[in-house]
Structures are given as C-alpha cells and as structure tokens.
N, C-alpha and C. Protein backbone atom coordinates (compact mmCIF):
# COMPACT_ATOMS: atom_id res chain seq x y z
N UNK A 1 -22.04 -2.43 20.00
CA UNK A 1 -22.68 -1.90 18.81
C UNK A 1 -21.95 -0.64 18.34
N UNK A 2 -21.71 0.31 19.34
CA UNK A 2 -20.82 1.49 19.13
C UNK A 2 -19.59 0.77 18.74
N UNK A 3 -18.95 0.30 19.13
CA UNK A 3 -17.66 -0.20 18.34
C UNK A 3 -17.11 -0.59 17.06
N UNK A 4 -18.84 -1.64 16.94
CA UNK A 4 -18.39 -2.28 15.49
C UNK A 4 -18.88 -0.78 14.50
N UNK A 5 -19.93 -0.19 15.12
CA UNK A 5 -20.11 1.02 14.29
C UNK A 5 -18.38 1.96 13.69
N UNK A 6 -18.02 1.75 14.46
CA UNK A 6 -17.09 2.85 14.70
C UNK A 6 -15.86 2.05 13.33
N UNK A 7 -15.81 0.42 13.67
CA UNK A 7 -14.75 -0.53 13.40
C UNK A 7 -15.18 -0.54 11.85
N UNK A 8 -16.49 -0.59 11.40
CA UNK A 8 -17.08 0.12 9.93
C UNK A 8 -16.62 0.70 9.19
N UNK A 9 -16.51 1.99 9.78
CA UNK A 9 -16.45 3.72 9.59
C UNK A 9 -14.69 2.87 9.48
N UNK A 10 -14.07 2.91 9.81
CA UNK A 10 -12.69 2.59 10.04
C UNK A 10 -12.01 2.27 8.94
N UNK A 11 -12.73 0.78 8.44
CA UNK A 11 -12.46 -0.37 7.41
C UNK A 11 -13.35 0.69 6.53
N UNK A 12 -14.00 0.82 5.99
CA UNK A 12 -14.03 2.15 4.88
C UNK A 12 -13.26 3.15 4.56
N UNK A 13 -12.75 3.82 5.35
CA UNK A 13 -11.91 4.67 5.09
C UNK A 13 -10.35 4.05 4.54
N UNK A 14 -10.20 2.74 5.49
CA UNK A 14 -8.90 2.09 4.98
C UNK A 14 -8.67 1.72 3.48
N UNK A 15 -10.48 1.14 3.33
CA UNK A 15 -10.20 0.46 1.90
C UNK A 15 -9.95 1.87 0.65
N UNK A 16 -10.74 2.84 0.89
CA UNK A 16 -10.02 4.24 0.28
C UNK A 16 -9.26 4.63 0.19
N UNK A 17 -8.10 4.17 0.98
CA UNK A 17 -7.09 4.68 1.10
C UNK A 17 -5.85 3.43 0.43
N UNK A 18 -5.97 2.59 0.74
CA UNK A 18 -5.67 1.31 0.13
C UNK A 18 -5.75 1.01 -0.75
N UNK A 19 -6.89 0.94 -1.38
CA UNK A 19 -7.26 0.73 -2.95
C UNK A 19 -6.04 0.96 -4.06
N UNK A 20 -5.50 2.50 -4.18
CA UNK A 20 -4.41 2.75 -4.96
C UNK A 20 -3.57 2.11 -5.06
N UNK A 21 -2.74 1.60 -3.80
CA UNK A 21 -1.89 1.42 -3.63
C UNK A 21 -1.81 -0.67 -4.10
N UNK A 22 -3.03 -1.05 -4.05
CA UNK A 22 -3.34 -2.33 -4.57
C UNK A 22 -3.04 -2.01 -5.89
N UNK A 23 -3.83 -1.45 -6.73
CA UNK A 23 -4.17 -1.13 -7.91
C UNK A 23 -2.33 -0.90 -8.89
N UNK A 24 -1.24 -0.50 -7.90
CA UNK A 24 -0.11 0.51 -8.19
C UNK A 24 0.64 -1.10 -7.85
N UNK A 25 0.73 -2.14 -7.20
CA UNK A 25 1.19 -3.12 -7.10
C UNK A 25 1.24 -4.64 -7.87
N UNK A 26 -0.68 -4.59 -8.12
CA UNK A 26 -1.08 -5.52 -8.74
C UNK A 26 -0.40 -4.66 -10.64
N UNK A 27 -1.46 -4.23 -10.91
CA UNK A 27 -1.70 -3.91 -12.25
C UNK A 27 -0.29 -3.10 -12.82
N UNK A 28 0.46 -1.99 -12.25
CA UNK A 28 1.68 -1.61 -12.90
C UNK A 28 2.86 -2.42 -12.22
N UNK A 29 3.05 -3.33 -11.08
CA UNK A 29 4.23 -4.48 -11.15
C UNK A 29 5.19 -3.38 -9.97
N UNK A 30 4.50 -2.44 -9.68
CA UNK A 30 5.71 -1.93 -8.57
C UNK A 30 5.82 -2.95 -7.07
N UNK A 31 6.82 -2.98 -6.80
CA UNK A 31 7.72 -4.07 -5.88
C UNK A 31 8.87 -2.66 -4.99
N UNK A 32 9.61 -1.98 -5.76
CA UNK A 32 10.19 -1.54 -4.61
C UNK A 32 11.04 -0.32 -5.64
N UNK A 33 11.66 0.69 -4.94
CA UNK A 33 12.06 1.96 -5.64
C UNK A 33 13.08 1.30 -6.91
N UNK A 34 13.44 2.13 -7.84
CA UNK A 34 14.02 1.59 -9.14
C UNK A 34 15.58 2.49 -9.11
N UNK A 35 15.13 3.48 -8.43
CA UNK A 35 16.46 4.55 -8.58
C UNK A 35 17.12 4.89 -6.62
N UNK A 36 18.38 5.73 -7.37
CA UNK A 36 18.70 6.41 -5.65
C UNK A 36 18.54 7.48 -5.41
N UNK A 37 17.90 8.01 -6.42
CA UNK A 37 17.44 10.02 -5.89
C UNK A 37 16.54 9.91 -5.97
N UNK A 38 15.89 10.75 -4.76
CA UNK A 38 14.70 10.91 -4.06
C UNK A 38 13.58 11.61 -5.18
N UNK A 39 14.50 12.49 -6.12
CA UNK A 39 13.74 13.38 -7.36
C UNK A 39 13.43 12.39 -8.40
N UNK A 40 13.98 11.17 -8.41
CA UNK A 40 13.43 10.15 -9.86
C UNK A 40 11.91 9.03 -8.94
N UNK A 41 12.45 8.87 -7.74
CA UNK A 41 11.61 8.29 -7.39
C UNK A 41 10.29 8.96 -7.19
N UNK A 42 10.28 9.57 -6.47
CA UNK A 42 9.10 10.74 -6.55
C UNK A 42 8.41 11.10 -7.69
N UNK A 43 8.87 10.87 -8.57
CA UNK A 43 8.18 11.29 -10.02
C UNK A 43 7.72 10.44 -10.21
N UNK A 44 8.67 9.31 -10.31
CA UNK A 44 7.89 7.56 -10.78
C UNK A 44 6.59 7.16 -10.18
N UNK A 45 6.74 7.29 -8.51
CA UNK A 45 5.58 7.23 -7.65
C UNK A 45 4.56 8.48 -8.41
N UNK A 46 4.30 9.43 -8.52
CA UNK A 46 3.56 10.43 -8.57
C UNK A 46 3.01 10.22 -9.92
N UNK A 47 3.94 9.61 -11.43
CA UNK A 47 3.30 8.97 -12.27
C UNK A 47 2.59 7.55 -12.23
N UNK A 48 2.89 6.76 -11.53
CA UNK A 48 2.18 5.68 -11.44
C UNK A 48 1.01 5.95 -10.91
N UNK A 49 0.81 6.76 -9.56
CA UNK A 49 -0.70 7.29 -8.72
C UNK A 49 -1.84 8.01 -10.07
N UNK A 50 -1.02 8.49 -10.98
CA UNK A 50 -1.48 9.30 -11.98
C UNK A 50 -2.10 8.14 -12.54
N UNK A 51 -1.50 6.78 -13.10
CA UNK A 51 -2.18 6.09 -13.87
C UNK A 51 -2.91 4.90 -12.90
N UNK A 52 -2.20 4.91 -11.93
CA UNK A 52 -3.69 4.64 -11.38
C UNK A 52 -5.10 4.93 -11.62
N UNK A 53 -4.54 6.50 -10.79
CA UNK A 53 -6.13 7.28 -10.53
C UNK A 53 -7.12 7.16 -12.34
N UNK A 54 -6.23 7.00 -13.64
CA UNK A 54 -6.64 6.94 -14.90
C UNK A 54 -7.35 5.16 -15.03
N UNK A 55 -6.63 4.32 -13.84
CA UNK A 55 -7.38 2.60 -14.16
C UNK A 55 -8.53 2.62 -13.52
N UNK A 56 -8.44 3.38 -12.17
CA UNK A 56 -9.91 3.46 -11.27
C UNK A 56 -10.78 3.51 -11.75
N UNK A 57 -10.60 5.02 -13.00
CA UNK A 57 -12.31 5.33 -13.08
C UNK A 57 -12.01 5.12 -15.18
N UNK A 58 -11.73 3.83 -15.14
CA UNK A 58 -11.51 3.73 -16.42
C UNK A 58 -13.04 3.14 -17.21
N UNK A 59 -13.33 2.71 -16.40
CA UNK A 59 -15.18 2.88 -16.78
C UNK A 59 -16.05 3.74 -17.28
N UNK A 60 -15.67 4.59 -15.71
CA UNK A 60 -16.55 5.32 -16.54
C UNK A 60 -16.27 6.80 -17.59
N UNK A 61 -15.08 6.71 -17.92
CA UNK A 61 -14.32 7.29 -19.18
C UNK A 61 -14.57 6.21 -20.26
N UNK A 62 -14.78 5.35 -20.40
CA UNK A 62 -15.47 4.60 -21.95
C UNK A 62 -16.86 4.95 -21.75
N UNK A 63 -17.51 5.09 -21.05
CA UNK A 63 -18.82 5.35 -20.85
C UNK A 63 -18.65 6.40 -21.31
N UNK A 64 -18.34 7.25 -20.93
CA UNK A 64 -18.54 8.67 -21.17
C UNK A 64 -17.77 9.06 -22.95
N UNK A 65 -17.23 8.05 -23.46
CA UNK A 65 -16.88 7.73 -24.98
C UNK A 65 -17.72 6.90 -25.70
N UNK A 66 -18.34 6.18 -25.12
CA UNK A 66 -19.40 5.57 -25.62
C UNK A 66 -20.42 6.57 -26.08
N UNK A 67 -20.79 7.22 -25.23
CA UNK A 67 -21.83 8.24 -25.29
C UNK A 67 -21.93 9.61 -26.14
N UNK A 68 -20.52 10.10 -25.92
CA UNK A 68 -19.98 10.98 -27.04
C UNK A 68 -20.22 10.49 -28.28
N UNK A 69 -19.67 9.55 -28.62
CA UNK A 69 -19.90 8.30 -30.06
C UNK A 69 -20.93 8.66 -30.88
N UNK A 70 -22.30 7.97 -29.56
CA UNK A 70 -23.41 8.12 -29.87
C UNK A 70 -24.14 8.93 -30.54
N UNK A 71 -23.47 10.40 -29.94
CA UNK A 71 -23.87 11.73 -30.63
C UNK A 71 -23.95 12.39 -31.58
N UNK A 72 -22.67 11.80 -32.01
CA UNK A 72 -22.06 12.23 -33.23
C UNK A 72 -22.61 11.65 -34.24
C-alpha cells in the first residue's frame, strides 16, 4: 500500500514534468536540434517552452477574453 502510495506521488510528478515536453514534440514538430551552437539552440528550446507554456493554459486565456469582452 505504501508503495503504490509512493508509485502515485511519483507518476504525478512525472506527468508534470513531461507534459511540456509532449506538448513541444507533438504540437510545434521538434524532432532534434536545427543548428551547431549551443547559443541558437538554447534560444530555440527556451522559445518553444515559451510557446508551450502559452498552448497549456490557452484556455484559460480565451476565458479570461471572453470575459473581458463581456464587460465592455
């Protein structure tokens, strides 16, 4: 019981951590580095995580435009 508790806690944290990197494969098409300096790649990676982190919570940013809308 302690184990699978533990094996839970585990597989949660993985899928958090994972998620992006699905999201950075499936939806923007990355497969493998594009350049040979460490300074283009790094950017590319660090912009893609960027638009990631912008597809994640792309919900609830129309929501929150929806609602603005409303106001006005």
């Amino acid at each position: 019981a302690l184990m699978e508790q533990i094996e839970i806690i585990k597989a949660s944290i993985r899928a958090k951590v994972e998620h992006p990197f699905r999201v950075l494969k499936q939806q923007f098409g990355y497969v493998k580095v594009r350049y040979r300096g460490l300074k283009k790649n790094t950017a590319q990676i660090v912009t893609l995580f960027a638009l990631s982190n912008l597809w994640m919570v792309r919900h609830k940013l129309l929501a929150m435009a929806q609602v603005r809308v409303q106001r006005a």
